[in-house]
Protein backbone atom coordinates (compact mmCIF):
# COMPACT_ATOMS: atom_id res chain seq x y z
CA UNK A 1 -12.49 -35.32 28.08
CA UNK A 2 -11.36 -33.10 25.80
CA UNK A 3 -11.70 -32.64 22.28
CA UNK A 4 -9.24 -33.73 19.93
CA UNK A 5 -7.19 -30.24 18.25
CA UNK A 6 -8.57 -29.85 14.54
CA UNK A 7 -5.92 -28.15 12.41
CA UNK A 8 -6.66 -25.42 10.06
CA UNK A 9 -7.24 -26.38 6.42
CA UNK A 10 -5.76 -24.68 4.26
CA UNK A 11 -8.97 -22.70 1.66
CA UNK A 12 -8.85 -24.43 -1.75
CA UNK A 13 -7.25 -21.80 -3.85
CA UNK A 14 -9.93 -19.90 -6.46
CA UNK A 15 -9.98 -20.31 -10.11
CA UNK A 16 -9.71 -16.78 -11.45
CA UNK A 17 -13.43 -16.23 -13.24
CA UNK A 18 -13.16 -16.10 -17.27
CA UNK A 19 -15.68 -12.98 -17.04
CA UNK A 20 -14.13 -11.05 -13.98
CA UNK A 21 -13.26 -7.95 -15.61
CA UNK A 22 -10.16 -7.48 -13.79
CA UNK A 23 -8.96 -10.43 -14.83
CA UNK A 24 -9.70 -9.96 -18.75
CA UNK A 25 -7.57 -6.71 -18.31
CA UNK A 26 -4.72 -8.36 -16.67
CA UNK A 27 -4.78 -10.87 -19.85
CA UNK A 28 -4.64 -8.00 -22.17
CA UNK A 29 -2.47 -5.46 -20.43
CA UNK A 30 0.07 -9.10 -20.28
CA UNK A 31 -0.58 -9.57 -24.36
CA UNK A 32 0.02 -5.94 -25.05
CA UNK A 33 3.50 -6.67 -22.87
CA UNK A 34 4.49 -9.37 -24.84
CA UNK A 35 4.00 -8.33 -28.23
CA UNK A 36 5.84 -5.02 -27.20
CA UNK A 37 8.68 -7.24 -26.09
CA UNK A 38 8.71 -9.68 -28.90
CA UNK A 39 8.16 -6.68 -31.89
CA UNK A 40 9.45 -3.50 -29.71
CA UNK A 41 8.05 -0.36 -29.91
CA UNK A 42 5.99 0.76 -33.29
CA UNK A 43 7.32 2.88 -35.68
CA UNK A 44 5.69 6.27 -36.34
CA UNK A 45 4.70 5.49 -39.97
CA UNK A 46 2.46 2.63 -37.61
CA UNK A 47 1.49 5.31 -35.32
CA UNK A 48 0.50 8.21 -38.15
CA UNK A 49 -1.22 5.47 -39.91
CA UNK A 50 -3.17 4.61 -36.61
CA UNK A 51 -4.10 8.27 -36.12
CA UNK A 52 -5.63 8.38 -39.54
CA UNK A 53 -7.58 5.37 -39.35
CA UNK A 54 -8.97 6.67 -36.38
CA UNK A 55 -9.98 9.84 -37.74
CA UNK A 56 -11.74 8.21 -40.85
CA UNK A 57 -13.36 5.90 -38.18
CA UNK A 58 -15.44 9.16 -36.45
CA UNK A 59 -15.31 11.23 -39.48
CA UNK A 60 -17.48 9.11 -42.12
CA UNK A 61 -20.34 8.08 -39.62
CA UNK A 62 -20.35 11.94 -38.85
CA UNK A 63 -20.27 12.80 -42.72
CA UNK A 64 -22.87 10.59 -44.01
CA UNK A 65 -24.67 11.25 -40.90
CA UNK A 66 -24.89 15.19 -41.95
CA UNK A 67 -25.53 14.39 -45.76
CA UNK A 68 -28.61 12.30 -44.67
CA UNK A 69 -29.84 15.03 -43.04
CA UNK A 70 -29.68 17.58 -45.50
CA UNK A 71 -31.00 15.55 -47.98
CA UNK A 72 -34.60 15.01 -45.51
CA UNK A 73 -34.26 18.72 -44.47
CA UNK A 74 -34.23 19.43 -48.36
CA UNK A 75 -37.36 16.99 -49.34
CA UNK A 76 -39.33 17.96 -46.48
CA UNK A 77 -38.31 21.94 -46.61
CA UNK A 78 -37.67 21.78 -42.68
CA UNK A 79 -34.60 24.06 -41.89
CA UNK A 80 -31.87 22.25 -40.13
CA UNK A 81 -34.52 20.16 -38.01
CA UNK A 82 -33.41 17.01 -39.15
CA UNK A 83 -29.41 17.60 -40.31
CA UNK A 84 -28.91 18.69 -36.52
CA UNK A 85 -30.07 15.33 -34.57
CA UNK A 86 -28.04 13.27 -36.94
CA UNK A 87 -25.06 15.10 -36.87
CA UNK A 88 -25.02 14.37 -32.93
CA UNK A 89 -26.07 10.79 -33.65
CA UNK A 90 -23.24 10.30 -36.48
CA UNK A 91 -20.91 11.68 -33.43
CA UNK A 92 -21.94 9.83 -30.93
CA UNK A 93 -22.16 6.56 -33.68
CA UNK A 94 -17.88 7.66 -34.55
CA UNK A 95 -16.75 8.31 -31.35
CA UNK A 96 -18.02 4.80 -30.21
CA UNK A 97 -16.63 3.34 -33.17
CA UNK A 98 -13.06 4.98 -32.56
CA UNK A 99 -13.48 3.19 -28.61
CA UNK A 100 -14.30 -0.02 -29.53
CA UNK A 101 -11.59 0.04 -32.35
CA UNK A 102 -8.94 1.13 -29.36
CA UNK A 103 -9.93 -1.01 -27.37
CA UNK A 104 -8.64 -3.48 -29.46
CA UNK A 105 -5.85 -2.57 -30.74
């Protein structure tokens, strides 16, 4: 005797995962593509105005980063030992501050 044929079923098709990275920047790539449709492309007022909020957005963590550090370096007489750490860390602090605010826009 033989065996009755079994035919193929078909795989259930996959929910795309919420938190599959790929698919979160599919989502936003297709937002981006239809506010550009719906509003068109920005002026450059928008644009300069974006530039400048982005270089407030490193340059004040930076700034108050460097005045904190000259204020120790003056109370504890130590040179530039402390204004030099925290003018990397108020870079680093900006810089990640300018991604994150990309990233959304």
């Amino acid at each position: 005797m033989t065996a009755p044929k079994q035919t193929p079923q078909p795989e259930p098709t996959a929910v795309p995962d919420e938190q599959d990275s790929l698919v979160k920047g599919v989502r936003l790539r297709g937002g981006r593509h239809q506010r550009w449709l719906r509003e068109g492309d920005p002026s450059v007022a928008r644009m300069l105005a974006q530039i400048g909020v982005l270089g407030w957005i490193i340059v004040v963590p930076l700034l108050i980063a460097v005045f904190g550090g000259q204020w120790l370096d003056q109370k504890f007489n130590s040179g530039i030992f402390c204004t030099a750490p925290l003018l990397i860390v108020g870079l680093a602090l900006g810089c990640w501050s300018a991604w994150k605010w990309i990233e959304r826009q």
